[in-house]
PDB file of N, CA and C in Angstrom:
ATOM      1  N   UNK A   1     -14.960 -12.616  30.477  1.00  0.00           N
ATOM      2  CA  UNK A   1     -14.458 -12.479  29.129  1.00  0.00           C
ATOM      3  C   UNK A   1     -12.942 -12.329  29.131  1.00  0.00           C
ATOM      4  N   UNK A   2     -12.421 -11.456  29.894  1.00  0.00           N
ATOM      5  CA  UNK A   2     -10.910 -11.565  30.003  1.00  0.00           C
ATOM      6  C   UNK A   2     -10.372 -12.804  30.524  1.00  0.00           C
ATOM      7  N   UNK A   3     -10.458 -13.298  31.087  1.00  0.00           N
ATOM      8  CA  UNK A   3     -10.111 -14.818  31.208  1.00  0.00           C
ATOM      9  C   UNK A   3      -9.995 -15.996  30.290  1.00  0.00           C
ATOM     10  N   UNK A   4     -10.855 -15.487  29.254  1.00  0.00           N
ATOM     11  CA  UNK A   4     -10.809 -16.215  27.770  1.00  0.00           C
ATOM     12  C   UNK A   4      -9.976 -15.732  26.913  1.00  0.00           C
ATOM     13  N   UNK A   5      -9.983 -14.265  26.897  1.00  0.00           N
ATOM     14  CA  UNK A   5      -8.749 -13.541  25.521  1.00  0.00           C
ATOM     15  C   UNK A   5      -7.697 -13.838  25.968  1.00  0.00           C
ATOM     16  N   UNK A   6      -7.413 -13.479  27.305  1.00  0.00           N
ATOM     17  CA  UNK A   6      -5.782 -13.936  27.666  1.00  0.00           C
ATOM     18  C   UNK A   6      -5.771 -15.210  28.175  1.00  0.00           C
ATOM     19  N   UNK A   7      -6.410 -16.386  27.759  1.00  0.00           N
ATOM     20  CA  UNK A   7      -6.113 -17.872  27.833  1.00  0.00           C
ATOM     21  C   UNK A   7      -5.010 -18.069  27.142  1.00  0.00           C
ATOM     22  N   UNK A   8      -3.938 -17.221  26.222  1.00  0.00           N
ATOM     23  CA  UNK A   8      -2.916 -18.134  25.984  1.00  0.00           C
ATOM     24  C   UNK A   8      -1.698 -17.583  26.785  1.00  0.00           C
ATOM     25  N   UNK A   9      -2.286 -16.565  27.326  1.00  0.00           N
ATOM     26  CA  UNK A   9      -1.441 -16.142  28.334  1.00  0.00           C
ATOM     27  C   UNK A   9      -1.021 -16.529  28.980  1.00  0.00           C
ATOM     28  N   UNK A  10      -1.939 -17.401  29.648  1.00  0.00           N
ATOM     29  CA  UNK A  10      -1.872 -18.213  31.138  1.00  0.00           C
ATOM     30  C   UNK A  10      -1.215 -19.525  30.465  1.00  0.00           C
ATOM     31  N   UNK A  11      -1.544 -20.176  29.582  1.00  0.00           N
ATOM     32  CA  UNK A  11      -0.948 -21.502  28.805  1.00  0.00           C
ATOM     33  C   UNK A  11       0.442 -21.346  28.359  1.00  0.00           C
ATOM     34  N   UNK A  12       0.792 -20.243  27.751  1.00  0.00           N
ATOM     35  CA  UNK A  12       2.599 -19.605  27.864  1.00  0.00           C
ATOM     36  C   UNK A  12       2.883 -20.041  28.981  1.00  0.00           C
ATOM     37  N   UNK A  13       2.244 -19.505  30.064  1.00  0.00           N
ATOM     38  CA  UNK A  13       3.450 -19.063  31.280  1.00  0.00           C
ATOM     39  C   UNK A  13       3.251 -20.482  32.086  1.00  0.00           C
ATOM     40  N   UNK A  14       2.297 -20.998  31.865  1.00  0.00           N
ATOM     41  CA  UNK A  14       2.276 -22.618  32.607  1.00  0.00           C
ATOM     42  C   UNK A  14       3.584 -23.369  31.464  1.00  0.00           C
ATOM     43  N   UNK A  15       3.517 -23.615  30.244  1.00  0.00           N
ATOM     44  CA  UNK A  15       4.409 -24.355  29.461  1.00  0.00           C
ATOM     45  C   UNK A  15       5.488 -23.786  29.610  1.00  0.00           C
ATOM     46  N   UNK A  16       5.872 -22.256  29.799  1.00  0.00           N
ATOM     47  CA  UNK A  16       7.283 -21.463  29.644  1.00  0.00           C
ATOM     48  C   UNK A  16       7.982 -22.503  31.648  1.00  0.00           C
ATOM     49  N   UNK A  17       7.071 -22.763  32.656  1.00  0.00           N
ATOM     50  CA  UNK A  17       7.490 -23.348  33.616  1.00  0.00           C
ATOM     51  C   UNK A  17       7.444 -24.308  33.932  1.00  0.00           C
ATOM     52  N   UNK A  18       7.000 -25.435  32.917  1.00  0.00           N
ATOM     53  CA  UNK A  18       7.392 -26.596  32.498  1.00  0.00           C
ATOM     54  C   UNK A  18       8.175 -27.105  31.780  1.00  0.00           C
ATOM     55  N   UNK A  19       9.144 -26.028  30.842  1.00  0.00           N
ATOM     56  CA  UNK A  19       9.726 -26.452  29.738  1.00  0.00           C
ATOM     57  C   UNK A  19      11.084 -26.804  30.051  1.00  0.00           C
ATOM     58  N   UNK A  20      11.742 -27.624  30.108  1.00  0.00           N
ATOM     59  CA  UNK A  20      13.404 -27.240  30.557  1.00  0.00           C
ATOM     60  C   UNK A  20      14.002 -25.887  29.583  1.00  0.00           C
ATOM     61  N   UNK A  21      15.123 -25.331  29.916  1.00  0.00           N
ATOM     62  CA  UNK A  21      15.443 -24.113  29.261  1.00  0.00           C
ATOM     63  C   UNK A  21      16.294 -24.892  28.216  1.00  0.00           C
ATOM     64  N   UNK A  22      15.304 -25.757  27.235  1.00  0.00           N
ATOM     65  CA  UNK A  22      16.074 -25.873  25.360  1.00  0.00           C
ATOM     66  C   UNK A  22      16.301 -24.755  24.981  1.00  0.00           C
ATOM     67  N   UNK A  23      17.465 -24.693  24.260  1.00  0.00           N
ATOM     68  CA  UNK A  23      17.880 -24.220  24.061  1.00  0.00           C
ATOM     69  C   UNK A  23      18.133 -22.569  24.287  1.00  0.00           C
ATOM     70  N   UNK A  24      18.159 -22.870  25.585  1.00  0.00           N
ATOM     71  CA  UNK A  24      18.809 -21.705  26.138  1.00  0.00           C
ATOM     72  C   UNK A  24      20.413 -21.805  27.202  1.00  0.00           C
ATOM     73  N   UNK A  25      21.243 -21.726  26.331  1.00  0.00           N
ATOM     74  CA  UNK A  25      22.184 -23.129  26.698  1.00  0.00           C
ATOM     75  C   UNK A  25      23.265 -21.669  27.332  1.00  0.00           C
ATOM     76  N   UNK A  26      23.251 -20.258  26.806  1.00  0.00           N
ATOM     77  CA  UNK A  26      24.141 -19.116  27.166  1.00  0.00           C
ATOM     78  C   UNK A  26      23.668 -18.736  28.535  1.00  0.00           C
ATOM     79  N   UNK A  27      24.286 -18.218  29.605  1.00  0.00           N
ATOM     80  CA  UNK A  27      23.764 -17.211  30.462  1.00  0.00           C
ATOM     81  C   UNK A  27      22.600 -16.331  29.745  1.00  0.00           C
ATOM     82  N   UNK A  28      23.265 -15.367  28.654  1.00  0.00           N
ATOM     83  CA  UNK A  28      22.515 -14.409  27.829  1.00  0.00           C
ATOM     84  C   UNK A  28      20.797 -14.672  27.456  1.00  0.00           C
ATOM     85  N   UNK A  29      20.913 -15.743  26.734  1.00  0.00           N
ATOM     86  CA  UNK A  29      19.960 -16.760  26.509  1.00  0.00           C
ATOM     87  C   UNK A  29      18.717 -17.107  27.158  1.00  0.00           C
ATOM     88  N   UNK A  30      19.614 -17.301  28.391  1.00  0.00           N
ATOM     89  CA  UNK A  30      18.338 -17.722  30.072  1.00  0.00           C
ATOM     90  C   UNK A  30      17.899 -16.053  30.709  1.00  0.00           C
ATOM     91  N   UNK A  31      18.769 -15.661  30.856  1.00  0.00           N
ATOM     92  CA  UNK A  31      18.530 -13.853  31.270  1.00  0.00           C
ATOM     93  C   UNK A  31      17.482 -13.146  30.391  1.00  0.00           C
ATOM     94  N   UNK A  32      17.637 -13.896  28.636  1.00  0.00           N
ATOM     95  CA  UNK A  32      16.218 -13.112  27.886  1.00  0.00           C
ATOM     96  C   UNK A  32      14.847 -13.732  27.867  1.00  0.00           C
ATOM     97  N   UNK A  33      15.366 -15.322  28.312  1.00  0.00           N
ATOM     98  CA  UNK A  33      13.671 -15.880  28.664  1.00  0.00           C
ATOM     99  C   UNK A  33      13.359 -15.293  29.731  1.00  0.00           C
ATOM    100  N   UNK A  34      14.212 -14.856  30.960  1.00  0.00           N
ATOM    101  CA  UNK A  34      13.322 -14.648  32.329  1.00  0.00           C
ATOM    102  C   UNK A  34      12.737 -13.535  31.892  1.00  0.00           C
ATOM    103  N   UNK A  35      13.449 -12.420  31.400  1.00  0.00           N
ATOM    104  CA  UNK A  35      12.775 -10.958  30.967  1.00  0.00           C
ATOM    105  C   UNK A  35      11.343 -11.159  29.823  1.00  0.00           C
ATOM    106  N   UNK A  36      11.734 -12.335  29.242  1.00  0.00           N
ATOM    107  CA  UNK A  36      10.490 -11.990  28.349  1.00  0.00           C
ATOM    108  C   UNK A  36       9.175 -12.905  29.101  1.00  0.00           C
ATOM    109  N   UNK A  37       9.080 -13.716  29.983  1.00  0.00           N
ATOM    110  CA  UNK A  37       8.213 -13.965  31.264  1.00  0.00           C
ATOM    111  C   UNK A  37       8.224 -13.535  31.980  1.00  0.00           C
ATOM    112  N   UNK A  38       8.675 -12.519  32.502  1.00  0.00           N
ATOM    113  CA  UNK A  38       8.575 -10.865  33.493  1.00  0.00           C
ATOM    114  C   UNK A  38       7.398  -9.998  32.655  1.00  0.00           C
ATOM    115  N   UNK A  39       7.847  -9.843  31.308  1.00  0.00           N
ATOM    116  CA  UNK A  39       6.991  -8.772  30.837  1.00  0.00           C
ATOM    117  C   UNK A  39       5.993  -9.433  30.141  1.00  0.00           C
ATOM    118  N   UNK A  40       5.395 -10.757  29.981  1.00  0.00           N
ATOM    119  CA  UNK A  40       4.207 -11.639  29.562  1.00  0.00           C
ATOM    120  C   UNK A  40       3.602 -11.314  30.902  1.00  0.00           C
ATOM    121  N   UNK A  41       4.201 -11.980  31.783  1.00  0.00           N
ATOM    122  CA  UNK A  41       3.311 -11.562  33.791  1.00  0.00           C
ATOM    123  C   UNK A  41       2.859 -10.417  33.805  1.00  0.00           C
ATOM    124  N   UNK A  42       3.635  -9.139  33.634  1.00  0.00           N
ATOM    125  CA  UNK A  42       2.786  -7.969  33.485  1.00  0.00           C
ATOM    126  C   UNK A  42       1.803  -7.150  32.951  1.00  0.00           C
ATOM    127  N   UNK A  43       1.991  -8.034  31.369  1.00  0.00           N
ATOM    128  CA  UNK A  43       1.172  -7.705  30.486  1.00  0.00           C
ATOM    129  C   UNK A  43      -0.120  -8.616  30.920  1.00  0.00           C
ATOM    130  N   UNK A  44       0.232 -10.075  31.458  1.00  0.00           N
ATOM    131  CA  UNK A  44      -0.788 -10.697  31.469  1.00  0.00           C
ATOM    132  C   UNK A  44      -2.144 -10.115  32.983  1.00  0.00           C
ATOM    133  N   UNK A  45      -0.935  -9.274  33.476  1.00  0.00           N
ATOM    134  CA  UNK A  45      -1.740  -8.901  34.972  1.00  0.00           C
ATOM    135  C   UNK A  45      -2.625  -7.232  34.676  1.00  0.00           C
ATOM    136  N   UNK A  46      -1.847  -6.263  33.953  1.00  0.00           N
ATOM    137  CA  UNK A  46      -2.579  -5.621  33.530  1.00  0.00           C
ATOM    138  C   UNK A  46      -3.959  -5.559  32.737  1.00  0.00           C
ATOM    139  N   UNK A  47      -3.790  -6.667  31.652  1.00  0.00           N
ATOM    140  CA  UNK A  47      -4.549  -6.926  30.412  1.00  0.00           C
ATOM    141  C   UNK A  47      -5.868  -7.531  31.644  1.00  0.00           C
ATOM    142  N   UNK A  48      -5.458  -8.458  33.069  1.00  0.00           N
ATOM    143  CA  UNK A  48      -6.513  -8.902  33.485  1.00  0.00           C
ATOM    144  C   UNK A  48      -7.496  -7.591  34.464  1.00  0.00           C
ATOM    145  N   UNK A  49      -6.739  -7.209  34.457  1.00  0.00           N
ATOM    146  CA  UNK A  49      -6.915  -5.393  35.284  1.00  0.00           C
ATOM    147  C   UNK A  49      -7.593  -4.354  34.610  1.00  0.00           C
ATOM    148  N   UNK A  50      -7.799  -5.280  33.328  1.00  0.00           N
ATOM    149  CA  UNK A  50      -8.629  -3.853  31.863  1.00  0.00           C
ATOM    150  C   UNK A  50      -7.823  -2.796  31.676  1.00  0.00           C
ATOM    151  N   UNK A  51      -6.145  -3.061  32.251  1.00  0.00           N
ATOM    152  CA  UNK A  51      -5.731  -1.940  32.086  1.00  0.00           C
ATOM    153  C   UNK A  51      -4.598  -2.393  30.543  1.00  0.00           C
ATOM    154  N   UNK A  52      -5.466  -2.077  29.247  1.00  0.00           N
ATOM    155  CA  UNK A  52      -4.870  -2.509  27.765  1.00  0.00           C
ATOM    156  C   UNK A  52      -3.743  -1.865  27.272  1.00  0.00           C
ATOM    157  N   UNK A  53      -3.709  -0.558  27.660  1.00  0.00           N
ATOM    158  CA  UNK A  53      -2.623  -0.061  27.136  1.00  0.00           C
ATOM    159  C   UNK A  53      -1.264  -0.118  27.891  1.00  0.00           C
ATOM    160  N   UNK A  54      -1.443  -0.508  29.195  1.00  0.00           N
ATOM    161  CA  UNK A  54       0.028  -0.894  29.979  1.00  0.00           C
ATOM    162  C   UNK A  54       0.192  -2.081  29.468  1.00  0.00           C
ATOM    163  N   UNK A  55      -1.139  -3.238  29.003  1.00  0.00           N
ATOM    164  CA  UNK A  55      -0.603  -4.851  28.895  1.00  0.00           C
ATOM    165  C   UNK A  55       0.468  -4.590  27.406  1.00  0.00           C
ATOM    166  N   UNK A  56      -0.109  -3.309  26.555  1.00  0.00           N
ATOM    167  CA  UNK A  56       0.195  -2.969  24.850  1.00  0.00           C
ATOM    168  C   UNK A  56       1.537  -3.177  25.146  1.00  0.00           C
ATOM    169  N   UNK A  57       1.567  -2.044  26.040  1.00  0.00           N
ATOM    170  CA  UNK A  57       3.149  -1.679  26.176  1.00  0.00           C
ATOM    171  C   UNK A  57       4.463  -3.138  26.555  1.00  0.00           C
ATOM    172  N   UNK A  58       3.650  -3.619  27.248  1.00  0.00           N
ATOM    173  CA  UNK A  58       4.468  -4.763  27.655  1.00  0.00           C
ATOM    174  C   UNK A  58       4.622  -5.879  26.535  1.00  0.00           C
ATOM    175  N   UNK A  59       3.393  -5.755  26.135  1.00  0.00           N
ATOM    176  CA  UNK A  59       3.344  -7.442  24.576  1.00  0.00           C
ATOM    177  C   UNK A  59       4.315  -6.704  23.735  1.00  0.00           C
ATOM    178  N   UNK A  60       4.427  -5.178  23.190  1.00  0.00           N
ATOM    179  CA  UNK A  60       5.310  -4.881  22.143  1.00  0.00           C
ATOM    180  C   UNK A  60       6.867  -4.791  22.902  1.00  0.00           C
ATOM    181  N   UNK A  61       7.285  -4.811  23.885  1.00  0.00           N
ATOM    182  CA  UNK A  61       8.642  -5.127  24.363  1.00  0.00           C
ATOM    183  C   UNK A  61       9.448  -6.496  24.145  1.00  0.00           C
ATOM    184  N   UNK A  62       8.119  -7.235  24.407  1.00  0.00           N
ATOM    185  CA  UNK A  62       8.647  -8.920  24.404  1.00  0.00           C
ATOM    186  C   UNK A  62       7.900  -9.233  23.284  1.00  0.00           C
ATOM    187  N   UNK A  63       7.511  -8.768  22.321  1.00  0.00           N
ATOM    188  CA  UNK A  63       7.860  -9.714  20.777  1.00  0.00           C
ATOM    189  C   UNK A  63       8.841  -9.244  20.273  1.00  0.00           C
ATOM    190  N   UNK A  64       9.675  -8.117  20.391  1.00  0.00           N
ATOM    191  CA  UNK A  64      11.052  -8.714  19.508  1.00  0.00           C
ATOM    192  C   UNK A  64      12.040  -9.466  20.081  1.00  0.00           C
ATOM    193  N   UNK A  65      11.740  -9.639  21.554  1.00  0.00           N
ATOM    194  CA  UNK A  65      12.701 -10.549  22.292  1.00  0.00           C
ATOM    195  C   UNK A  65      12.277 -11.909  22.121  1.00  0.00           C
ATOM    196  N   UNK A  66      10.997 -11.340  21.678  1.00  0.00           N
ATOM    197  CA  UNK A  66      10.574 -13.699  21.270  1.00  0.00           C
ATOM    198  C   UNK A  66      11.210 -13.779  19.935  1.00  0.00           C
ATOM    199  N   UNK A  67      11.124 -13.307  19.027  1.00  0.00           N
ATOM    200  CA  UNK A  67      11.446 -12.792  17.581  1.00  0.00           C
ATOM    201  C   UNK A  67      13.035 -13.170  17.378  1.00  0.00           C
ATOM    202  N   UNK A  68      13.914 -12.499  18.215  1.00  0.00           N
ATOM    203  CA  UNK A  68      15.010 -12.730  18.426  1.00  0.00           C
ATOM    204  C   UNK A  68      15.775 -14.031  19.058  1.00  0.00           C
ATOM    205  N   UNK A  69      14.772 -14.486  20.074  1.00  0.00           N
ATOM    206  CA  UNK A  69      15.580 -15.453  20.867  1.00  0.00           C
ATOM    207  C   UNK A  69      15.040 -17.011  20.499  1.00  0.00           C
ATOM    208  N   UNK A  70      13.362 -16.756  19.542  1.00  0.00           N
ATOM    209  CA  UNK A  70      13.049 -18.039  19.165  1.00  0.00           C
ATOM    210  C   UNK A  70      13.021 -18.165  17.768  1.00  0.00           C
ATOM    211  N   UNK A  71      12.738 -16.717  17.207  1.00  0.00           N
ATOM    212  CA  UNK A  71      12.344 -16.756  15.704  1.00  0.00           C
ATOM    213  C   UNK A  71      10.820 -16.798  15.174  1.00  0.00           C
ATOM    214  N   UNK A  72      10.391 -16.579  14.276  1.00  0.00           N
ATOM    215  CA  UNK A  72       9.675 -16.261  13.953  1.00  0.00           C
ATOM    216  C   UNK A  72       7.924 -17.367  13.579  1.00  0.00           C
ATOM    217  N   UNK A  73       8.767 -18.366  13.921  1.00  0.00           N
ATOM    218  CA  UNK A  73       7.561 -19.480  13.629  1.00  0.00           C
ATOM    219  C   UNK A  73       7.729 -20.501  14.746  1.00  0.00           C
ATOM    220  N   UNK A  74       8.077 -20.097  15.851  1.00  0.00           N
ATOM    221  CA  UNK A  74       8.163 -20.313  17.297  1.00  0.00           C
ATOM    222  C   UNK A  74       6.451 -20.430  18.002  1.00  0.00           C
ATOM    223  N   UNK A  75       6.190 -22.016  18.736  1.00  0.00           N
ATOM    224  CA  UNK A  75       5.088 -21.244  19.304  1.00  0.00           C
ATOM    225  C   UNK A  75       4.879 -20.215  20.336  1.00  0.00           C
ATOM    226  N   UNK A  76       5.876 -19.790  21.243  1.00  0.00           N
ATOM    227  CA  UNK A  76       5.862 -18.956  21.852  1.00  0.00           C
ATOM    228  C   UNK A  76       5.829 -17.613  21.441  1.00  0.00           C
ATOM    229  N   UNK A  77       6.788 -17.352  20.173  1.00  0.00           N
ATOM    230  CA  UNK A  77       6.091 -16.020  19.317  1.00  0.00           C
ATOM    231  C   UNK A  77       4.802 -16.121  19.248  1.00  0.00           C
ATOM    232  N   UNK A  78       4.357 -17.263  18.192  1.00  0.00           N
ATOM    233  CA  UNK A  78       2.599 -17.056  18.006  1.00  0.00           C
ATOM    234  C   UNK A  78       1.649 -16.607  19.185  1.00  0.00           C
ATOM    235  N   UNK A  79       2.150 -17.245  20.332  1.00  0.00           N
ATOM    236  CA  UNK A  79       1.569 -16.647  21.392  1.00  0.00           C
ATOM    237  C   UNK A  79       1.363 -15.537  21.982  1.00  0.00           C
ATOM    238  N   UNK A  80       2.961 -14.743  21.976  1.00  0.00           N
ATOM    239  CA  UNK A  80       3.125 -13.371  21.943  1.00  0.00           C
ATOM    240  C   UNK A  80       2.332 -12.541  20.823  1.00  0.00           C
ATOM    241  N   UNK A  81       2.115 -12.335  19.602  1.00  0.00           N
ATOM    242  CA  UNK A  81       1.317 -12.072  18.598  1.00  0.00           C
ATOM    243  C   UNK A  81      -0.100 -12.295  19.124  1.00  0.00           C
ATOM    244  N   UNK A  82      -0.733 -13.418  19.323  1.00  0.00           N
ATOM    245  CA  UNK A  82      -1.783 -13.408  19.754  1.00  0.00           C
ATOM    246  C   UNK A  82      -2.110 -12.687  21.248  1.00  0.00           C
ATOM    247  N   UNK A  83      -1.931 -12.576  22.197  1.00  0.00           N
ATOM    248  CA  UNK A  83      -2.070 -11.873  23.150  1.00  0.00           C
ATOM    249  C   UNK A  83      -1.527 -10.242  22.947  1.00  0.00           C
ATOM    250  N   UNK A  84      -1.317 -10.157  21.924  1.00  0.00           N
ATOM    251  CA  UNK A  84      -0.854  -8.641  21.767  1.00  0.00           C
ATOM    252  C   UNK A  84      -1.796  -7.983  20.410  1.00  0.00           C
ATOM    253  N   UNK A  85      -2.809  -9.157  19.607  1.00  0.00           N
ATOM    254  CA  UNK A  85      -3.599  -8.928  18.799  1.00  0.00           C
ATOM    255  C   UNK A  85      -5.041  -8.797  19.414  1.00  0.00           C
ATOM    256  N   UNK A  86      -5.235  -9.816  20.886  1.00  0.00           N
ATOM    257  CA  UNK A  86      -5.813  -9.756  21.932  1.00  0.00           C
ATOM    258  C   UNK A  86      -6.422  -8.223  22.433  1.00  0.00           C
ATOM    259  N   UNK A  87      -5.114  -7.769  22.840  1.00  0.00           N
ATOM    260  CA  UNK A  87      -5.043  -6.505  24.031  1.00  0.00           C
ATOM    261  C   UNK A  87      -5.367  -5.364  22.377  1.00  0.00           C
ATOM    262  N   UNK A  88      -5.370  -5.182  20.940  1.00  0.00           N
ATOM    263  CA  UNK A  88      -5.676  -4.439  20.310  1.00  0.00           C
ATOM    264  C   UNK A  88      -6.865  -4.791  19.715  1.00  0.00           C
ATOM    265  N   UNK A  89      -7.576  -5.903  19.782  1.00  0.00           N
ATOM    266  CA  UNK A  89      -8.822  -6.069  19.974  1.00  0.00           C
ATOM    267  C   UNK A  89      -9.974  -5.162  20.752  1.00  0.00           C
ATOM    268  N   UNK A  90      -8.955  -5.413  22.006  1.00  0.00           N
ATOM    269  CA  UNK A  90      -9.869  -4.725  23.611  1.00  0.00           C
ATOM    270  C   UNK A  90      -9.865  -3.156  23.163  1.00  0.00           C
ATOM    271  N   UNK A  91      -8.558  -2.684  22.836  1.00  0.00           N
ATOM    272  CA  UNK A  91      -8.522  -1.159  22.510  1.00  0.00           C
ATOM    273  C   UNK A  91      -9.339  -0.619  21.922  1.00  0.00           C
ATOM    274  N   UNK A  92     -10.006  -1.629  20.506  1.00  0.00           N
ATOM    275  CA  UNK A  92     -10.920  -1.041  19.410  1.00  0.00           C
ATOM    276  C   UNK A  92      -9.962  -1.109  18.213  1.00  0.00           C
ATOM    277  N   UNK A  93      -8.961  -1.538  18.107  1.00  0.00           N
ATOM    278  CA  UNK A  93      -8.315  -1.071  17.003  1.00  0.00           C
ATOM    279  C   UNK A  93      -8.018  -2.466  16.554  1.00  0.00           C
ATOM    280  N   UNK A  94      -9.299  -2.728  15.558  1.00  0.00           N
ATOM    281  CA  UNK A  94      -9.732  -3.874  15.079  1.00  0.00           C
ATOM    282  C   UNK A  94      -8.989  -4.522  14.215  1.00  0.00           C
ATOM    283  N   UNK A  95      -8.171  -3.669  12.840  1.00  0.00           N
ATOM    284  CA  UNK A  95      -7.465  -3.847  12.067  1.00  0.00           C
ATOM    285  C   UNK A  95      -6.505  -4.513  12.143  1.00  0.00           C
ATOM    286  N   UNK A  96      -5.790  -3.576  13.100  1.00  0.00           N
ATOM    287  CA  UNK A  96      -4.168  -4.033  14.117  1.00  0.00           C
ATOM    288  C   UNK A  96      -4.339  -5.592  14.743  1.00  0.00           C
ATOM    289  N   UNK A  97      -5.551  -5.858  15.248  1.00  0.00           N
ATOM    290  CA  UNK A  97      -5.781  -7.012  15.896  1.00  0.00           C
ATOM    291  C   UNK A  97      -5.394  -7.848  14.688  1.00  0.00           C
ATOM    292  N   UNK A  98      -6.287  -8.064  14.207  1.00  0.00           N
ATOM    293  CA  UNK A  98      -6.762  -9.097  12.904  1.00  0.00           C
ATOM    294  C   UNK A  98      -5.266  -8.823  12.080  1.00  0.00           C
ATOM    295  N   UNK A  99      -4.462  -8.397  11.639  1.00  0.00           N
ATOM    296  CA  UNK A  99      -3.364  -8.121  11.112  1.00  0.00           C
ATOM    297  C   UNK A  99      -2.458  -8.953  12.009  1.00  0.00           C
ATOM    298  N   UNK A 100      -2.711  -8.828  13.799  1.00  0.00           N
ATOM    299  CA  UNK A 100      -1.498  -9.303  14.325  1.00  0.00           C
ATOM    300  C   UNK A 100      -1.612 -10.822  14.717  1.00  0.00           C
ATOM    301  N   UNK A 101      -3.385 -11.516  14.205  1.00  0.00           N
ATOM    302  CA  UNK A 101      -3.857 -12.594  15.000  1.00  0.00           C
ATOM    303  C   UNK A 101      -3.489 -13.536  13.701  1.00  0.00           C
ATOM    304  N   UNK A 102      -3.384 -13.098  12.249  1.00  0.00           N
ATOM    305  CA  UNK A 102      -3.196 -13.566  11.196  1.00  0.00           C
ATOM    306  C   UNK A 102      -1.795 -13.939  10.891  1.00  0.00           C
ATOM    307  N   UNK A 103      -1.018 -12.996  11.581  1.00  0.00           N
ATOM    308  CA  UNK A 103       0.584 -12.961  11.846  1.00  0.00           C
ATOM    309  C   UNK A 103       1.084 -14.186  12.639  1.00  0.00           C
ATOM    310  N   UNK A 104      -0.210 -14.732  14.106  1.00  0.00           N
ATOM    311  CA  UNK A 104       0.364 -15.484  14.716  1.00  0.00           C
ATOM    312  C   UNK A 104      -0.227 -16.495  13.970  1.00  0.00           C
ATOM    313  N   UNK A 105      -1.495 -16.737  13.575  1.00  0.00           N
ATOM    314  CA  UNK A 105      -1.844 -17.987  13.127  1.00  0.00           C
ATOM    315  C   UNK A 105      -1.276 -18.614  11.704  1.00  0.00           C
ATOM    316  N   UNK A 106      -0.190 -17.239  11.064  1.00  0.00           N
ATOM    317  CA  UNK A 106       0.798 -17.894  10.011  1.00  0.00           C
ATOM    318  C   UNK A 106       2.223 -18.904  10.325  1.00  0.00           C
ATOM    319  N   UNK A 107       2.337 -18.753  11.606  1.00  0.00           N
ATOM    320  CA  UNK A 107       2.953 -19.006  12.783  1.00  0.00           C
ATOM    321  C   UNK A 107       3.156 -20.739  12.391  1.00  0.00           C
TER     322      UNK A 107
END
């Protein structure tokens, strides 16, 4: 079952290392994609570990850095949103999910 919720996990981080760095044209720029695929990897390695509330911690660090560096109707935000509506699914906190899965699929 975890192998299915965090399927876009794994599809981020395959496309985030296929993508050339568009528009990431600053030093600044490239330094906030690597950090925000540092903390998708962790979240994505915890979340596979059942361990939800370290993956929490990590998805809410790197959506305002997706937020910021792609904007808001980015598919890589939607992705972030969804894997972080994912991991509040797993918690029980059903609401939060569905609030944050509606967020990405407005996306």
């Amino acid at each position: 079952m975890r192998e299915t919720v965090f399927i876009l996990t794994a599809t981020f981080m395959i496309l985030w290392n296929a993508m050339p760095s568009e528009g990431a044209s600053t030093r600044g720029e490239r330094r906030k994609r690597k950090e925000i695929y540092a903390l998708f990897e962790h979240a994505t390695n915890a979340a596979n570990s059942g361990q939800y509330l370290e993956a929490k911690e990590y998805y809410e660090r790197a959506l305002p850095l997706c937020l910021k560096l792609f904007g808001e109707e980015h598919p890589d935000t939607a992705a972030s949103l969804s894997n972080l509506g994912n991991v509040y699914y797993k918690l029980g906190d059903y609401s939060k999910a569905k609030e944050t899965h509606e967020r990405a699929l407005a996306n």
